[in-house]
PDB file of N, CA and C in Angstrom:
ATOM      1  N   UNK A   1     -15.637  -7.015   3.092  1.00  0.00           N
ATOM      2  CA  UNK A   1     -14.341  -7.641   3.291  1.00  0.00           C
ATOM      3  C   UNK A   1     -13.890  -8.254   1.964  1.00  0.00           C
ATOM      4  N   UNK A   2     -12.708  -7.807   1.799  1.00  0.00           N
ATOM      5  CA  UNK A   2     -12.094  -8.175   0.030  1.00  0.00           C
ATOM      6  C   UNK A   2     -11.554 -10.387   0.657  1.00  0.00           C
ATOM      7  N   UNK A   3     -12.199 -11.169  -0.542  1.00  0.00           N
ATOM      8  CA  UNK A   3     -11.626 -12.338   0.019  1.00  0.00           C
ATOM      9  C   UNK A   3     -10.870 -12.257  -1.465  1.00  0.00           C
ATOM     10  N   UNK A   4      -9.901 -13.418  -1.533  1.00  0.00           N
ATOM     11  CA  UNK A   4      -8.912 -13.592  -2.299  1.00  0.00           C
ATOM     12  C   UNK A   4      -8.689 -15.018  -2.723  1.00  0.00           C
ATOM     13  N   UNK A   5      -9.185 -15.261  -4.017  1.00  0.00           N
ATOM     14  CA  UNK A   5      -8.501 -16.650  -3.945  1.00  0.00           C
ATOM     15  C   UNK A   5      -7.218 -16.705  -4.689  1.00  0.00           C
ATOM     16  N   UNK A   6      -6.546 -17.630  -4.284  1.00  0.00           N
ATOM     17  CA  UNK A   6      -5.508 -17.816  -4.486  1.00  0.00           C
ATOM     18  C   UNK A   6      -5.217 -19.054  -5.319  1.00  0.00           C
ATOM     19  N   UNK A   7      -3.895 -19.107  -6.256  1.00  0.00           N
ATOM     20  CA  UNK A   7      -3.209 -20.564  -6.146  1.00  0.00           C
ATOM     21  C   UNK A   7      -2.065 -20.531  -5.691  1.00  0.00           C
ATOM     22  N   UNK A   8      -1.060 -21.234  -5.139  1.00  0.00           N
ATOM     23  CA  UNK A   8       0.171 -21.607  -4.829  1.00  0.00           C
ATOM     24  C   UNK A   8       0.511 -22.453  -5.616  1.00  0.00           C
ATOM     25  N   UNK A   9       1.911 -21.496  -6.240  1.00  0.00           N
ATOM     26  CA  UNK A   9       2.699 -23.266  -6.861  1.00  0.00           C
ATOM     27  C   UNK A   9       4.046 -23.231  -6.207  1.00  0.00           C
ATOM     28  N   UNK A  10       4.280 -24.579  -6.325  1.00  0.00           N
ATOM     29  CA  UNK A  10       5.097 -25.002  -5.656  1.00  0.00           C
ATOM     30  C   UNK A  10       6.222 -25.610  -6.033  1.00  0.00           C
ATOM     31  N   UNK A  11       7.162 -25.972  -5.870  1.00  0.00           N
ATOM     32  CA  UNK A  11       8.797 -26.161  -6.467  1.00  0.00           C
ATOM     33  C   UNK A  11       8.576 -27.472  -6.001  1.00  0.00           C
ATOM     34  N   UNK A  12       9.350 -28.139  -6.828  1.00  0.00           N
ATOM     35  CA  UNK A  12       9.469 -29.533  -6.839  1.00  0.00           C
ATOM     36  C   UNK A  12       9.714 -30.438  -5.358  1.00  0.00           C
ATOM     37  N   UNK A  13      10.513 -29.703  -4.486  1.00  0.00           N
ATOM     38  CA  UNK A  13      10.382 -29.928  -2.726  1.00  0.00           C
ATOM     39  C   UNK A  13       9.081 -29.842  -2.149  1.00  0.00           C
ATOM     40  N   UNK A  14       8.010 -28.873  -2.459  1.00  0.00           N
ATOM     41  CA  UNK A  14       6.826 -28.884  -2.240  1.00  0.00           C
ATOM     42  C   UNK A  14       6.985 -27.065  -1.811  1.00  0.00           C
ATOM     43  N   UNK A  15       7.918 -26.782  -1.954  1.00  0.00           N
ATOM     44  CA  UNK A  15       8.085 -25.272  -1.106  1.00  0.00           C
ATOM     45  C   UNK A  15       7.474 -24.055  -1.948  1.00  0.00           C
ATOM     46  N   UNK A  16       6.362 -23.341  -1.478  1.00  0.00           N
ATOM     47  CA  UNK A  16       5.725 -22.311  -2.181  1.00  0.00           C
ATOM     48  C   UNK A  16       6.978 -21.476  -3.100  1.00  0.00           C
ATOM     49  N   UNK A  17       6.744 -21.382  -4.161  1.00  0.00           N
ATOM     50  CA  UNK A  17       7.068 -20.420  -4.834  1.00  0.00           C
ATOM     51  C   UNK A  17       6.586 -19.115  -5.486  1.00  0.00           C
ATOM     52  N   UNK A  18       5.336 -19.155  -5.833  1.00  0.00           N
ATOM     53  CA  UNK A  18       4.753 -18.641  -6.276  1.00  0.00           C
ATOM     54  C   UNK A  18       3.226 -18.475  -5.803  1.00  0.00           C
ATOM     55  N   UNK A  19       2.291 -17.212  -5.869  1.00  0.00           N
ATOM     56  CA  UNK A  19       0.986 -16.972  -5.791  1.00  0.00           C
ATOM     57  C   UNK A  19       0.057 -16.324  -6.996  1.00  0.00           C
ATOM     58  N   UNK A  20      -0.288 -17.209  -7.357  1.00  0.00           N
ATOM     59  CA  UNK A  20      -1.619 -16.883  -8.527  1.00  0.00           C
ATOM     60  C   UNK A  20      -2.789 -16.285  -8.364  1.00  0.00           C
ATOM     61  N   UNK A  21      -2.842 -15.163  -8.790  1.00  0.00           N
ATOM     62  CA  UNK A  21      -4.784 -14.689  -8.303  1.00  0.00           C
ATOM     63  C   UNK A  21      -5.289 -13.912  -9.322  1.00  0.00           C
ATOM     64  N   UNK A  22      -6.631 -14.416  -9.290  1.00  0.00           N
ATOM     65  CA  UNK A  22      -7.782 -13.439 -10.123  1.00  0.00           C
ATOM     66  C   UNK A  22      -7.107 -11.677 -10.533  1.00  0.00           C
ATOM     67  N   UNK A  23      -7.130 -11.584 -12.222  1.00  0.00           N
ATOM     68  CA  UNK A  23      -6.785  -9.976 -12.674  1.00  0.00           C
ATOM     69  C   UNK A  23      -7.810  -9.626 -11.502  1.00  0.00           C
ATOM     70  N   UNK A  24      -8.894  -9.297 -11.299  1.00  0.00           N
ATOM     71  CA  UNK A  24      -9.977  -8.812 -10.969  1.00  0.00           C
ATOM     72  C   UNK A  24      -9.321  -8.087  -9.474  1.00  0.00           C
ATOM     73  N   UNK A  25      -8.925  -9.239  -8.881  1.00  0.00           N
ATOM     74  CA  UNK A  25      -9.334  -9.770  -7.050  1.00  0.00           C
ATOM     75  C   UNK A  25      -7.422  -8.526  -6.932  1.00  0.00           C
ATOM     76  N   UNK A  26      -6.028  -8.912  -8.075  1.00  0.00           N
ATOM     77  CA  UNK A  26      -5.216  -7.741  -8.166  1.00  0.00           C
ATOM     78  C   UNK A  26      -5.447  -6.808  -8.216  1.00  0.00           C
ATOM     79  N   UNK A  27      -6.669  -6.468  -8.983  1.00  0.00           N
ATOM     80  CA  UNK A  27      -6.779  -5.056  -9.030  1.00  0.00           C
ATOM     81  C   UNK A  27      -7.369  -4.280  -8.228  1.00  0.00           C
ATOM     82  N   UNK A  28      -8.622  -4.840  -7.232  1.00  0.00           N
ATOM     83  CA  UNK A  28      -8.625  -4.515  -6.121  1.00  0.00           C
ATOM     84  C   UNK A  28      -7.791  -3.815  -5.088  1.00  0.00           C
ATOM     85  N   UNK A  29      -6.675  -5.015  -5.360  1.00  0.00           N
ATOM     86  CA  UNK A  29      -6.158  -4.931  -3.767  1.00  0.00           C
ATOM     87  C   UNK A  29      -4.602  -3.816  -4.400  1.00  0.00           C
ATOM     88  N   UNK A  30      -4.380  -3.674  -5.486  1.00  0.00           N
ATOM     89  CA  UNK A  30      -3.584  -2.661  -5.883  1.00  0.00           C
ATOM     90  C   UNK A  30      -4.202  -1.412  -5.957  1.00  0.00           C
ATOM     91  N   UNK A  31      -5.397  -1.349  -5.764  1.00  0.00           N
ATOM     92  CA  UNK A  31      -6.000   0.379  -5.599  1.00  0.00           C
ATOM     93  C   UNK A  31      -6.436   0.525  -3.808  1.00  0.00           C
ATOM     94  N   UNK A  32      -6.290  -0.614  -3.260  1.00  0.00           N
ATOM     95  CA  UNK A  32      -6.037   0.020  -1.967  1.00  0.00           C
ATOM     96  C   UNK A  32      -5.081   0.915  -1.698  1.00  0.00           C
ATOM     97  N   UNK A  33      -5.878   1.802  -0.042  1.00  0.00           N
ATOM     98  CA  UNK A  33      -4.916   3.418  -0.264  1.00  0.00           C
ATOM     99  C   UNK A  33      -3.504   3.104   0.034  1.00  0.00           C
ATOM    100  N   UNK A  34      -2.299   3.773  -0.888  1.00  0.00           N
ATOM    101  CA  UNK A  34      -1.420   3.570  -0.800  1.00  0.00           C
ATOM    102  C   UNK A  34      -0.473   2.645  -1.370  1.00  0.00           C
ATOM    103  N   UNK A  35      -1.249   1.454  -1.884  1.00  0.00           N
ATOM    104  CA  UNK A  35      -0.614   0.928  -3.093  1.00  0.00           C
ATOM    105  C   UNK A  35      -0.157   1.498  -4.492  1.00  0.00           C
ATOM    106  N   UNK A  36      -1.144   2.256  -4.774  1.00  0.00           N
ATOM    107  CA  UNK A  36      -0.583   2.632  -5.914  1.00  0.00           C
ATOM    108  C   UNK A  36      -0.239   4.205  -5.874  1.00  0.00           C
ATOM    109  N   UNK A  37       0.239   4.283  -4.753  1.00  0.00           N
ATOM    110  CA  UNK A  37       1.325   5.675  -5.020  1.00  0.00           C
ATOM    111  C   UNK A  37       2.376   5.512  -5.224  1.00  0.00           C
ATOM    112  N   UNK A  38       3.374   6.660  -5.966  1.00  0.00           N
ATOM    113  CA  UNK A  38       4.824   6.570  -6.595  1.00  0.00           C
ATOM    114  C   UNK A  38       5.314   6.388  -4.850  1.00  0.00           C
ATOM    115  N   UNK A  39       6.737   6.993  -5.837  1.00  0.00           N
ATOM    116  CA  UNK A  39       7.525   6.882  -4.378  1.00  0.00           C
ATOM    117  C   UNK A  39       7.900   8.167  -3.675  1.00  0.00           C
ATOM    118  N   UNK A  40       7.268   9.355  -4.309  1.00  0.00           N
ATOM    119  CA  UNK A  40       7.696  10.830  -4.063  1.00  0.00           C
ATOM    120  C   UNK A  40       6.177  10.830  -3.408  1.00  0.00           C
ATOM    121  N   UNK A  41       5.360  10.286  -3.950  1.00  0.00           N
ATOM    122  CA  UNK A  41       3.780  10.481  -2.662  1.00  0.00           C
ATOM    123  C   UNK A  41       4.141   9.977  -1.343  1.00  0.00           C
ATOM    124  N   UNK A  42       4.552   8.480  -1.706  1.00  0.00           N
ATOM    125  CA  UNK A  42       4.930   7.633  -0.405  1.00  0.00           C
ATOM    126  C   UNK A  42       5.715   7.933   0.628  1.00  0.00           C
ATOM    127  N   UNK A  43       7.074   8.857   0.314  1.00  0.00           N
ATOM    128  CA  UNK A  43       8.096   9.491   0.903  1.00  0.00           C
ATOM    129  C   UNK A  43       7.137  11.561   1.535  1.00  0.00           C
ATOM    130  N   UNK A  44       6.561  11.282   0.804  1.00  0.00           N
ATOM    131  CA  UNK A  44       5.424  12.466   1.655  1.00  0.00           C
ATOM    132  C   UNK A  44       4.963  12.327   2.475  1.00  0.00           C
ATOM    133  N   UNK A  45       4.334  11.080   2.441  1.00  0.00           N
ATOM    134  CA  UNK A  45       3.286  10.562   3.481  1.00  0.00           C
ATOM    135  C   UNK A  45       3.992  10.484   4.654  1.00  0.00           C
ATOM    136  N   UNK A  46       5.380   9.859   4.980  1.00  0.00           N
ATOM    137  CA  UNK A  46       6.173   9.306   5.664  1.00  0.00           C
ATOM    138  C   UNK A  46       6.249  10.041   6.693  1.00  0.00           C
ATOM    139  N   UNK A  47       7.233  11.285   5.612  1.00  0.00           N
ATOM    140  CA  UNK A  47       6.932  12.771   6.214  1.00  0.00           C
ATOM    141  C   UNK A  47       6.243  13.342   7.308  1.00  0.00           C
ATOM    142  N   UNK A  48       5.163  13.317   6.402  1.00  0.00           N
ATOM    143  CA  UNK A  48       4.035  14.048   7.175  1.00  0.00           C
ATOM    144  C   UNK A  48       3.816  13.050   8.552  1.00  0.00           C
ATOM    145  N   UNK A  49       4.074  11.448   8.731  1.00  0.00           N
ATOM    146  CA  UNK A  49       3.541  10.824  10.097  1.00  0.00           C
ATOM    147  C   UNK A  49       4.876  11.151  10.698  1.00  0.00           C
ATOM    148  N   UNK A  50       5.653  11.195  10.495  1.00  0.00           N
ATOM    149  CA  UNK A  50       6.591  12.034  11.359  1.00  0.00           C
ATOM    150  C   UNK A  50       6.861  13.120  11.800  1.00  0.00           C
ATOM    151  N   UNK A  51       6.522  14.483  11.023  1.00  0.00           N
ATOM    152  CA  UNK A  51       6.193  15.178  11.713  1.00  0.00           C
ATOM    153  C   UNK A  51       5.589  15.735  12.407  1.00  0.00           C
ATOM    154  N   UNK A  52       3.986  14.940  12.424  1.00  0.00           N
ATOM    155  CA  UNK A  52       3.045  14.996  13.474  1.00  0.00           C
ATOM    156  C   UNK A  52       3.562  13.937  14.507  1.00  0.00           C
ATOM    157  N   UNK A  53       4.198  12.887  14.302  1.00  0.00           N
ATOM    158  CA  UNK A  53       4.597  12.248  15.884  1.00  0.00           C
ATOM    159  C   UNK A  53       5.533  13.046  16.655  1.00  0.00           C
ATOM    160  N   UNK A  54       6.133  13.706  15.649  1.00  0.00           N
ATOM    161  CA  UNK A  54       7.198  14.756  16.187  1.00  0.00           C
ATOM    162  C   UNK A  54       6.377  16.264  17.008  1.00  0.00           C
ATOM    163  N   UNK A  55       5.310  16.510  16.800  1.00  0.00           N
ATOM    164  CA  UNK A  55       4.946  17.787  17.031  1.00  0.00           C
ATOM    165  C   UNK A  55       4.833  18.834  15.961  1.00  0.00           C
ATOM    166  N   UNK A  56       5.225  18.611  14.814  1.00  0.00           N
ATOM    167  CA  UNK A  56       5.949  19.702  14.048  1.00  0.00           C
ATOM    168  C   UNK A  56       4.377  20.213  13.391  1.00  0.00           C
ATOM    169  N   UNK A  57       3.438  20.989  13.817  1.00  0.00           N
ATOM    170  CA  UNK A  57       2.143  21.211  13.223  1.00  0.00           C
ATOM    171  C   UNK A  57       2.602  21.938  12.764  1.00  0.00           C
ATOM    172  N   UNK A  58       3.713  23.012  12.515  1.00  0.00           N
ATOM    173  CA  UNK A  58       3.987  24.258  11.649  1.00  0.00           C
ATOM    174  C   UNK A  58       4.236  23.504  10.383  1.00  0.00           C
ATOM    175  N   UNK A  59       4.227  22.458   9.838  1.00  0.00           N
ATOM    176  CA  UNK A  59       5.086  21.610   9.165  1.00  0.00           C
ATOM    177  C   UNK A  59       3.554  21.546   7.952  1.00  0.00           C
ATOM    178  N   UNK A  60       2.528  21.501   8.327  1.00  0.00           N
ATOM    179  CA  UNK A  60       0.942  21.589   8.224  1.00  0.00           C
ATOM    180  C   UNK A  60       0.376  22.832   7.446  1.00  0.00           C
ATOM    181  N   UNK A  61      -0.987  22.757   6.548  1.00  0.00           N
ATOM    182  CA  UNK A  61      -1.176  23.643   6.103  1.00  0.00           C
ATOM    183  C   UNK A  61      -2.639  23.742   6.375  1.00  0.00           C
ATOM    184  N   UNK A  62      -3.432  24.742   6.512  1.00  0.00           N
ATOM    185  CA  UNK A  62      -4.953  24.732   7.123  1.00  0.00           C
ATOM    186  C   UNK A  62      -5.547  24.078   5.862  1.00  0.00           C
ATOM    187  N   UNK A  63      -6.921  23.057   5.885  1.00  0.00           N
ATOM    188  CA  UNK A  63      -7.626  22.879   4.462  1.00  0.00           C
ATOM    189  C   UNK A  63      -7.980  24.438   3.720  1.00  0.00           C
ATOM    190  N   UNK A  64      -8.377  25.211   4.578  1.00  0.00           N
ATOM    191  CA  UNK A  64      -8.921  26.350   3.694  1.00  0.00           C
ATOM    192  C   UNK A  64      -7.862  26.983   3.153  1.00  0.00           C
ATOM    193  N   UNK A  65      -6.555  26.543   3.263  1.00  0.00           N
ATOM    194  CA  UNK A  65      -5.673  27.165   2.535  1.00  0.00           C
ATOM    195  C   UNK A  65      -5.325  26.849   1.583  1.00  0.00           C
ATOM    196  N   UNK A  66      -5.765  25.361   1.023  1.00  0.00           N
ATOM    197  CA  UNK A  66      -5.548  24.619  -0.349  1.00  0.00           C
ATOM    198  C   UNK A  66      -6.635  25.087  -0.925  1.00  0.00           C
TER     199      UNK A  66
END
């Protein structure tokens, strides 16, 4: 389980503005799946869960075909 520490700073009201964290503990959690895809992967992906909620398996390609 990834933990995270954090800081919060805060604006002179006391109201969060901001979150501070470990390079380390960012870089983690930016190589989780799907963070760091563009936006032409991301708009694939989308895709693809829609056209399987849709039915569309023709939409699909067998693994042994890649």
């Amino acid at each position: 389980m990834l933990t995270v520490h954090t800081k919060i700073v805060v604006d002179e009201t006391g109201h969060p503005t901001d979150v501070i964290l470990p390079w380390g503990e960012y870089q983690e959690i930016a190589e989780l799946p799907g963070f760091d895809l563009d936006s032409e992967a991301r708009g694939d992906l989308m895709q693809g869960k829609k056209d399987r909620e849709a039915g569309r398996m023709d939409a699909y390609v067998e693994l042994g075909a890649l």
